[in-house]
PDB file of N, CA and C in Angstrom:
ATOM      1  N   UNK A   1       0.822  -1.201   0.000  1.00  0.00           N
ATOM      2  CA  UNK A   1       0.000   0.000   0.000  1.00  0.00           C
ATOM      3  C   UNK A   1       0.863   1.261   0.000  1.00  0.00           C
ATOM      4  N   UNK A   2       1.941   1.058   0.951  1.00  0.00           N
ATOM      5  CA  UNK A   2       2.824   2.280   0.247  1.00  0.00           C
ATOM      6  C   UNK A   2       3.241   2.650  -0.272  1.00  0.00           C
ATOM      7  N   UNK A   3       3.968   1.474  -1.330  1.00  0.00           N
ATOM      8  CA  UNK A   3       4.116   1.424  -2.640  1.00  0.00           C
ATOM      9  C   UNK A   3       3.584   2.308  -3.501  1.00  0.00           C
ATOM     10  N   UNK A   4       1.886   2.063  -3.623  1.00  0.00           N
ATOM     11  CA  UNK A   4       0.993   2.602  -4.055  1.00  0.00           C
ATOM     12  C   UNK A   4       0.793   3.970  -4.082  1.00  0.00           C
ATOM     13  N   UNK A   5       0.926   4.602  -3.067  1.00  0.00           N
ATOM     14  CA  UNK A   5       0.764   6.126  -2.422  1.00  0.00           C
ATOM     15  C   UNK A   5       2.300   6.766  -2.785  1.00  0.00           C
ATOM     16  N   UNK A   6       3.318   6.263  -2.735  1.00  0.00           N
ATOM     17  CA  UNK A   6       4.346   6.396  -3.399  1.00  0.00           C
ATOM     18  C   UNK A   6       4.240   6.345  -4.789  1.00  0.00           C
ATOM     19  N   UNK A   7       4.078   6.058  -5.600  1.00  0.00           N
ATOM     20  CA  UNK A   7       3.886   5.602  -6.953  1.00  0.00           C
ATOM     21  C   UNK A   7       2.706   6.784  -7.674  1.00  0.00           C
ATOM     22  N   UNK A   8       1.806   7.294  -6.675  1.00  0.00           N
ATOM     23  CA  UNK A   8       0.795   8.337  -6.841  1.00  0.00           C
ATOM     24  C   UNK A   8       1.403   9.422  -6.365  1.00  0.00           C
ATOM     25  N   UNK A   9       2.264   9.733  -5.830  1.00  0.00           N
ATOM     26  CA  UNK A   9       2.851  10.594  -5.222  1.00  0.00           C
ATOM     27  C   UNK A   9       3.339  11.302  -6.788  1.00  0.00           C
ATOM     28  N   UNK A  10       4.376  10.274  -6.688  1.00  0.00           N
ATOM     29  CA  UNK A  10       5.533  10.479  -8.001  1.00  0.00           C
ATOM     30  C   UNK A  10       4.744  11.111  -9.509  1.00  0.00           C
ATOM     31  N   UNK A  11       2.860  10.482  -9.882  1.00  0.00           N
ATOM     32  CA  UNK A  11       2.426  10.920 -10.683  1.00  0.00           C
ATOM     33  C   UNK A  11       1.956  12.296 -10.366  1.00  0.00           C
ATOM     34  N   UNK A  12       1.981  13.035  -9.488  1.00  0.00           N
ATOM     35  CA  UNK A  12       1.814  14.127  -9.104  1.00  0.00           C
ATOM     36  C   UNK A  12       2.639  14.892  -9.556  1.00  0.00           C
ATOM     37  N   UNK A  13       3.449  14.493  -9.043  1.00  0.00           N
ATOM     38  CA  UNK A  13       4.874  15.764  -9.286  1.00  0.00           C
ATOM     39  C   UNK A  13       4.779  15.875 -10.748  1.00  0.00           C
ATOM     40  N   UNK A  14       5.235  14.558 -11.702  1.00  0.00           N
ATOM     41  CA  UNK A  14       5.061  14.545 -13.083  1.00  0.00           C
ATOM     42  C   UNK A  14       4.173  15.691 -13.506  1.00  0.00           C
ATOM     43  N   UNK A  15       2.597  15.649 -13.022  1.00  0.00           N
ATOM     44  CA  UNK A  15       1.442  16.266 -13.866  1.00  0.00           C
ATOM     45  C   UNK A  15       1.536  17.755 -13.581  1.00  0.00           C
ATOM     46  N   UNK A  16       2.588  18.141 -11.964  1.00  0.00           N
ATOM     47  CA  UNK A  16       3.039  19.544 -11.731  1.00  0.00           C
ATOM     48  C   UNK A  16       4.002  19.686 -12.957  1.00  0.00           C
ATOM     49  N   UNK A  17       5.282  19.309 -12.900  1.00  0.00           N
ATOM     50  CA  UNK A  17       6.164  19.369 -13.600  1.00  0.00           C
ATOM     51  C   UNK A  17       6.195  18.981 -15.222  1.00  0.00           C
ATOM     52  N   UNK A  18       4.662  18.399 -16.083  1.00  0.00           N
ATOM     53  CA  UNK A  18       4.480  18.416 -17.433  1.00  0.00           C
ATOM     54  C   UNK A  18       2.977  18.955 -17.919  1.00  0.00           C
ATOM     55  N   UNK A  19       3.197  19.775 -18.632  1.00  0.00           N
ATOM     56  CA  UNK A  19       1.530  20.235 -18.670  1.00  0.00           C
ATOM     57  C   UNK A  19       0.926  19.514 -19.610  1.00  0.00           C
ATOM     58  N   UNK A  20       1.803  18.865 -20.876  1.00  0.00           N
ATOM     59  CA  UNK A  20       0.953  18.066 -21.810  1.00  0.00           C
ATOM     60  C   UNK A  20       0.718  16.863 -20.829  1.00  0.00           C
ATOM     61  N   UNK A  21       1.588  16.399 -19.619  1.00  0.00           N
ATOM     62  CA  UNK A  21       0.832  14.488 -18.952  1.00  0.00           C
ATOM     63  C   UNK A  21      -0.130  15.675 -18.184  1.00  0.00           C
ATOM     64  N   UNK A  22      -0.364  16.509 -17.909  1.00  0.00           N
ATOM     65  CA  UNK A  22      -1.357  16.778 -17.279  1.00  0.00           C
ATOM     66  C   UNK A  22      -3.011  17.019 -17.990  1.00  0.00           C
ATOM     67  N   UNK A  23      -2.220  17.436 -19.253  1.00  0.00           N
ATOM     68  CA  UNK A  23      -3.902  17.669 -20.142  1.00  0.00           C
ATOM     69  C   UNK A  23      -3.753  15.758 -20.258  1.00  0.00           C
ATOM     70  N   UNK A  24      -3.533  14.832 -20.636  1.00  0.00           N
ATOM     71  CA  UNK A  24      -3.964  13.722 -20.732  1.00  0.00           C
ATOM     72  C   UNK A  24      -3.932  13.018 -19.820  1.00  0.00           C
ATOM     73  N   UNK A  25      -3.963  13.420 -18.795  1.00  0.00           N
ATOM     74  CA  UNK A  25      -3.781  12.772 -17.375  1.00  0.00           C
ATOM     75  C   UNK A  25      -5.542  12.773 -17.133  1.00  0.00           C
ATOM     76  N   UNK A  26      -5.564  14.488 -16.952  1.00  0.00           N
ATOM     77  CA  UNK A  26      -6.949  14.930 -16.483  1.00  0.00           C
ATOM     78  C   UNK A  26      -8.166  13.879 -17.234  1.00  0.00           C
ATOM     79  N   UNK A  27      -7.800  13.552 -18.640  1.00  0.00           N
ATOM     80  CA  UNK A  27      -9.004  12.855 -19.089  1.00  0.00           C
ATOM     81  C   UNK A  27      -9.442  11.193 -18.706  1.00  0.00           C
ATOM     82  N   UNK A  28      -7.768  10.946 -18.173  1.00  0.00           N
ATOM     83  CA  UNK A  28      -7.800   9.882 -17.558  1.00  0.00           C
ATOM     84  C   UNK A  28      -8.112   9.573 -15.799  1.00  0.00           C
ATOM     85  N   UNK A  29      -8.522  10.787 -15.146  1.00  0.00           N
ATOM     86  CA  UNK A  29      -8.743  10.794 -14.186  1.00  0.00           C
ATOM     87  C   UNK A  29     -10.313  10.940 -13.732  1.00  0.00           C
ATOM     88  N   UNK A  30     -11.056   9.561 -12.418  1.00  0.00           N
ATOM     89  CA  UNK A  30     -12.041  10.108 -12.260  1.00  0.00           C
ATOM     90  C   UNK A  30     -12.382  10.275 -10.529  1.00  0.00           C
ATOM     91  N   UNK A  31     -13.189  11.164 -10.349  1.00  0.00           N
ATOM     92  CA  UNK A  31     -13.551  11.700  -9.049  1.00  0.00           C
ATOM     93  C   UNK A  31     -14.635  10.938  -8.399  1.00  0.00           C
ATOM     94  N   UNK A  32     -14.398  10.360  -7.381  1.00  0.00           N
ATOM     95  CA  UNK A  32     -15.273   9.908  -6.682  1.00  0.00           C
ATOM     96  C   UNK A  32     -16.191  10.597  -5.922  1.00  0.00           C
ATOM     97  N   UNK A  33     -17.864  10.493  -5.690  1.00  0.00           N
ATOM     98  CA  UNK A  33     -18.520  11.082  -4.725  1.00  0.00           C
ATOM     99  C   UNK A  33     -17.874  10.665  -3.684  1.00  0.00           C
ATOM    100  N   UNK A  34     -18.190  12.348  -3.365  1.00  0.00           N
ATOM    101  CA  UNK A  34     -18.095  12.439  -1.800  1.00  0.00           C
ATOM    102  C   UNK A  34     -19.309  11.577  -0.583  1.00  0.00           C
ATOM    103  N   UNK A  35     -19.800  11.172  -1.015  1.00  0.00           N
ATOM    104  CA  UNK A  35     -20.824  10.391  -0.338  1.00  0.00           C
ATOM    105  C   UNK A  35     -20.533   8.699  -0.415  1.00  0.00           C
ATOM    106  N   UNK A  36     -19.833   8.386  -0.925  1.00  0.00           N
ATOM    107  CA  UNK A  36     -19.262   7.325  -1.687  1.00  0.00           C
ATOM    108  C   UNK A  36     -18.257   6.931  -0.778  1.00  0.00           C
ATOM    109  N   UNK A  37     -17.148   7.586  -1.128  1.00  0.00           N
ATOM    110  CA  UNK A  37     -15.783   7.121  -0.596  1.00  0.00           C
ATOM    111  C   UNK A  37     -15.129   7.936   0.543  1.00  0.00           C
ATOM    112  N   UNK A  38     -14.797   7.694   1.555  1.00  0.00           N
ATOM    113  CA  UNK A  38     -13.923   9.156   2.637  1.00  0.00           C
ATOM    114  C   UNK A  38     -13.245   8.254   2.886  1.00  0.00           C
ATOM    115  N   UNK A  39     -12.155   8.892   3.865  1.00  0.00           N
ATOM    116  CA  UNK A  39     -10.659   9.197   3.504  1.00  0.00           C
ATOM    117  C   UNK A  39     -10.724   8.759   5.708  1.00  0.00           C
ATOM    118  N   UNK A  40      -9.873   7.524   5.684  1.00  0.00           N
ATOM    119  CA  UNK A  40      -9.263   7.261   7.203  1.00  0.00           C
ATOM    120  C   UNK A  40      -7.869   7.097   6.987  1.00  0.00           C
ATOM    121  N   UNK A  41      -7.563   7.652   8.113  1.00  0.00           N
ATOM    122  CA  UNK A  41      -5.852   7.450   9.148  1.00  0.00           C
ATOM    123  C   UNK A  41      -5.693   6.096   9.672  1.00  0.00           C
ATOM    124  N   UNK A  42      -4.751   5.591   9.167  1.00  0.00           N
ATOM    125  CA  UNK A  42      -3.790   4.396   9.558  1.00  0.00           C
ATOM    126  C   UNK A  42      -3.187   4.850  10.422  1.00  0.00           C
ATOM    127  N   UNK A  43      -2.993   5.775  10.970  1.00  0.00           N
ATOM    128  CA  UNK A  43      -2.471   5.571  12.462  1.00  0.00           C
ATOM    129  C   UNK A  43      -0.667   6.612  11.586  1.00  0.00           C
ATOM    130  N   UNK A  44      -0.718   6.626  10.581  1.00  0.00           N
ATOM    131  CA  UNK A  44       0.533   6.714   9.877  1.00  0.00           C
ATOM    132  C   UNK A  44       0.991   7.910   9.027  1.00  0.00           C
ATOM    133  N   UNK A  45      -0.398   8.860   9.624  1.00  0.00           N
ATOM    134  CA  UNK A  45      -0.766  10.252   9.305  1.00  0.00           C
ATOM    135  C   UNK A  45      -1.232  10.634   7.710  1.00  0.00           C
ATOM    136  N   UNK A  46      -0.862   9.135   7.100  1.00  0.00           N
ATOM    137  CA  UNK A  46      -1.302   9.506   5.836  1.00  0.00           C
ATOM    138  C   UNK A  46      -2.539   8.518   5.554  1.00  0.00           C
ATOM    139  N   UNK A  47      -3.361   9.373   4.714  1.00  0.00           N
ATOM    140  CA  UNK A  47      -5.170   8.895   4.685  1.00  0.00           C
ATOM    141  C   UNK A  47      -5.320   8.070   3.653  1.00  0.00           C
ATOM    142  N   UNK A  48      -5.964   6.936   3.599  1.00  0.00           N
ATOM    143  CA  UNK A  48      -6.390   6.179   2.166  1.00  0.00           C
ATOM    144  C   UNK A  48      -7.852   6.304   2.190  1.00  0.00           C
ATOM    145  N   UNK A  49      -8.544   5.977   0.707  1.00  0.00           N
ATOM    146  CA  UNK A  49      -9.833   6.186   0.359  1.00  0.00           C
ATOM    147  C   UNK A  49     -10.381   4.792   1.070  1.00  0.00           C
ATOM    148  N   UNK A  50     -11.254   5.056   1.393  1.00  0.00           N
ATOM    149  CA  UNK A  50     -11.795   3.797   1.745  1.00  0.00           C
ATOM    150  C   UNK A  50     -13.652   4.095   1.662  1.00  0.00           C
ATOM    151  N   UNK A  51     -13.674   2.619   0.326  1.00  0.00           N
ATOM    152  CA  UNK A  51     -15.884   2.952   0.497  1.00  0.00           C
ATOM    153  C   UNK A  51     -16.598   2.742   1.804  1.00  0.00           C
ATOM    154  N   UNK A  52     -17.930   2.669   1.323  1.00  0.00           N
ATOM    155  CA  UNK A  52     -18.822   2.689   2.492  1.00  0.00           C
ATOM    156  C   UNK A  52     -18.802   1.166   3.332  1.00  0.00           C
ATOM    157  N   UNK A  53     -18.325   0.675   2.074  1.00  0.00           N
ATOM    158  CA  UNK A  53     -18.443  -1.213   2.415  1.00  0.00           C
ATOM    159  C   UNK A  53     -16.728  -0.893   2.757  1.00  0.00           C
ATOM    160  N   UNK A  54     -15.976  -0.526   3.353  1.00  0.00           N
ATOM    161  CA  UNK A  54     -14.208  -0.547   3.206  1.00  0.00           C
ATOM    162  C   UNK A  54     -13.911  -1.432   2.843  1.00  0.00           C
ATOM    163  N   UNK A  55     -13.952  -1.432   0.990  1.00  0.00           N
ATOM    164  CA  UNK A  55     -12.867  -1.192   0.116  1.00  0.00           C
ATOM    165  C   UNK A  55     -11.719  -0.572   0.331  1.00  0.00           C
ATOM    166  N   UNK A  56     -10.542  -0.744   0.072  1.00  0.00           N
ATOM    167  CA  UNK A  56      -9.924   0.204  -0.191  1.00  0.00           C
ATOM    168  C   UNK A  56      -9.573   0.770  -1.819  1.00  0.00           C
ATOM    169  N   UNK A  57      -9.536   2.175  -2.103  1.00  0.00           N
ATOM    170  CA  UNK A  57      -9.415   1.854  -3.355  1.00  0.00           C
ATOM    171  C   UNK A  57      -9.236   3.802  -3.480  1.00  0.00           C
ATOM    172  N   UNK A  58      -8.493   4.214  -4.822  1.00  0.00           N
ATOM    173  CA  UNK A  58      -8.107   5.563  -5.116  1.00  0.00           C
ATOM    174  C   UNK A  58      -7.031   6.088  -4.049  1.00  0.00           C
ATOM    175  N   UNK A  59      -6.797   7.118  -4.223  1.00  0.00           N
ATOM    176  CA  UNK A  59      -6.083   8.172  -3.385  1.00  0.00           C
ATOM    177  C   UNK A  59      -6.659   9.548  -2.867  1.00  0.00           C
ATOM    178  N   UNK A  60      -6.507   9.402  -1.285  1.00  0.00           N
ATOM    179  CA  UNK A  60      -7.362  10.399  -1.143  1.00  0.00           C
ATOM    180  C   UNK A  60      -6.119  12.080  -1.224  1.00  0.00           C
ATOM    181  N   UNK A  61      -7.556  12.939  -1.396  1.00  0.00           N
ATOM    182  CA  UNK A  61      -7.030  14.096  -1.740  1.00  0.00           C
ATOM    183  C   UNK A  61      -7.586  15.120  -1.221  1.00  0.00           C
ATOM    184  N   UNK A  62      -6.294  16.008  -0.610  1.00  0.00           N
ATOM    185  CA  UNK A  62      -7.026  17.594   0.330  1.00  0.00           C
ATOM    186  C   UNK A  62      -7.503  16.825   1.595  1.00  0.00           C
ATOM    187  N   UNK A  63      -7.576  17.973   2.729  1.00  0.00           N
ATOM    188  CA  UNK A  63      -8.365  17.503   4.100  1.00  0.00           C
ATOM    189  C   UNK A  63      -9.306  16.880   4.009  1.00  0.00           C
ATOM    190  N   UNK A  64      -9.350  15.409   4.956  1.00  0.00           N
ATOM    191  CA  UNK A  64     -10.537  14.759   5.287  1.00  0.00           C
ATOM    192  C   UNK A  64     -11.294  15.350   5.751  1.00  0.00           C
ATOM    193  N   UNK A  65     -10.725  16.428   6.682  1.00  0.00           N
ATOM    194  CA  UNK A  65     -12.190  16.959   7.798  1.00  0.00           C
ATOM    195  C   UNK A  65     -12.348  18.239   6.733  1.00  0.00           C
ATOM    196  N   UNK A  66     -12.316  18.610   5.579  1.00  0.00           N
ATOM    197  CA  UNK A  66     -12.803  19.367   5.098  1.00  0.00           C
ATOM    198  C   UNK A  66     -13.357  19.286   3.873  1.00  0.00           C
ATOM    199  N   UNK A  67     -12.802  18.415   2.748  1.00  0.00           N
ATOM    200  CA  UNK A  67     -13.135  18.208   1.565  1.00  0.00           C
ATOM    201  C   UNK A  67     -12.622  16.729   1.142  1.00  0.00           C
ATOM    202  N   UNK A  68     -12.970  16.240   1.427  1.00  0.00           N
ATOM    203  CA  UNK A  68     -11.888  14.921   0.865  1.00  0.00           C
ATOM    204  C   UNK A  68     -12.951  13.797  -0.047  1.00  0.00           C
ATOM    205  N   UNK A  69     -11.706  13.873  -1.381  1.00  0.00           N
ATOM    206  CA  UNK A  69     -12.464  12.814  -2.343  1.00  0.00           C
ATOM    207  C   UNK A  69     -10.964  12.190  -2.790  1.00  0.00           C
ATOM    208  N   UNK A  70     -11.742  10.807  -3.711  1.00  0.00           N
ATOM    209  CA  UNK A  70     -10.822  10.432  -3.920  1.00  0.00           C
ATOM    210  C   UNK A  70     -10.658  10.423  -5.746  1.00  0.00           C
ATOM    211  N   UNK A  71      -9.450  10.124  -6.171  1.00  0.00           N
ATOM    212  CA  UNK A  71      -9.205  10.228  -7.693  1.00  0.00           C
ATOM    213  C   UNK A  71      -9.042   8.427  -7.678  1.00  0.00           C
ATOM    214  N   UNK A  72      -8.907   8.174  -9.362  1.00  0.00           N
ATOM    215  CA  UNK A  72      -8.693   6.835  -9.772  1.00  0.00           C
ATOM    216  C   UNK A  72      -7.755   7.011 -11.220  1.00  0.00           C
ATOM    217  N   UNK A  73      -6.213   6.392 -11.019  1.00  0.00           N
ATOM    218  CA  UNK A  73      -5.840   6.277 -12.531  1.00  0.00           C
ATOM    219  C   UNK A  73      -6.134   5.059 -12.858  1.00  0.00           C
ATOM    220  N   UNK A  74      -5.743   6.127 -14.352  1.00  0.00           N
ATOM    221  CA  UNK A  74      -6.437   4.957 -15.439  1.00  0.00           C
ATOM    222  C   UNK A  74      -5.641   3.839 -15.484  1.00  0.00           C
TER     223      UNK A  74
END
């Protein structure tokens, strides 16, 4: 799993640092309801998406206690 969040990390920086992976990024990216999926602490300060049934699944993004959704790559 950290792997994972690592590995999403790294596509971040990319989509900061390239604006064309970012225009084809964006079309490959989708947003989860907020009613859907929120965002818990492992104890490890960093949050994963988790559904209503906990799944785990996406990356969560921005404050839980304020806005938090999650994305999915393609």
């Amino acid at each position: 799993m950290a792997m994972l969040r690592y590995n999403a990390l790294l596509f971040l920086i990319l989509l900061v640092s390239n604006e064309m992976v970012v225009t084809e990024a964006e079309e490959c990216m989708t947003y989860s309801d907020i009613s859907t999926y929120y965002c818990i602490d492992f104890g490890d300060c960093d949050y994963d998406c988790v559904t209503m049934e906990g799944a785990l699944g996406g990356v969560c993004v921005q404050d839980p206690y304020i806005s938090c959704y999650c994305y999915f790559l393609c």
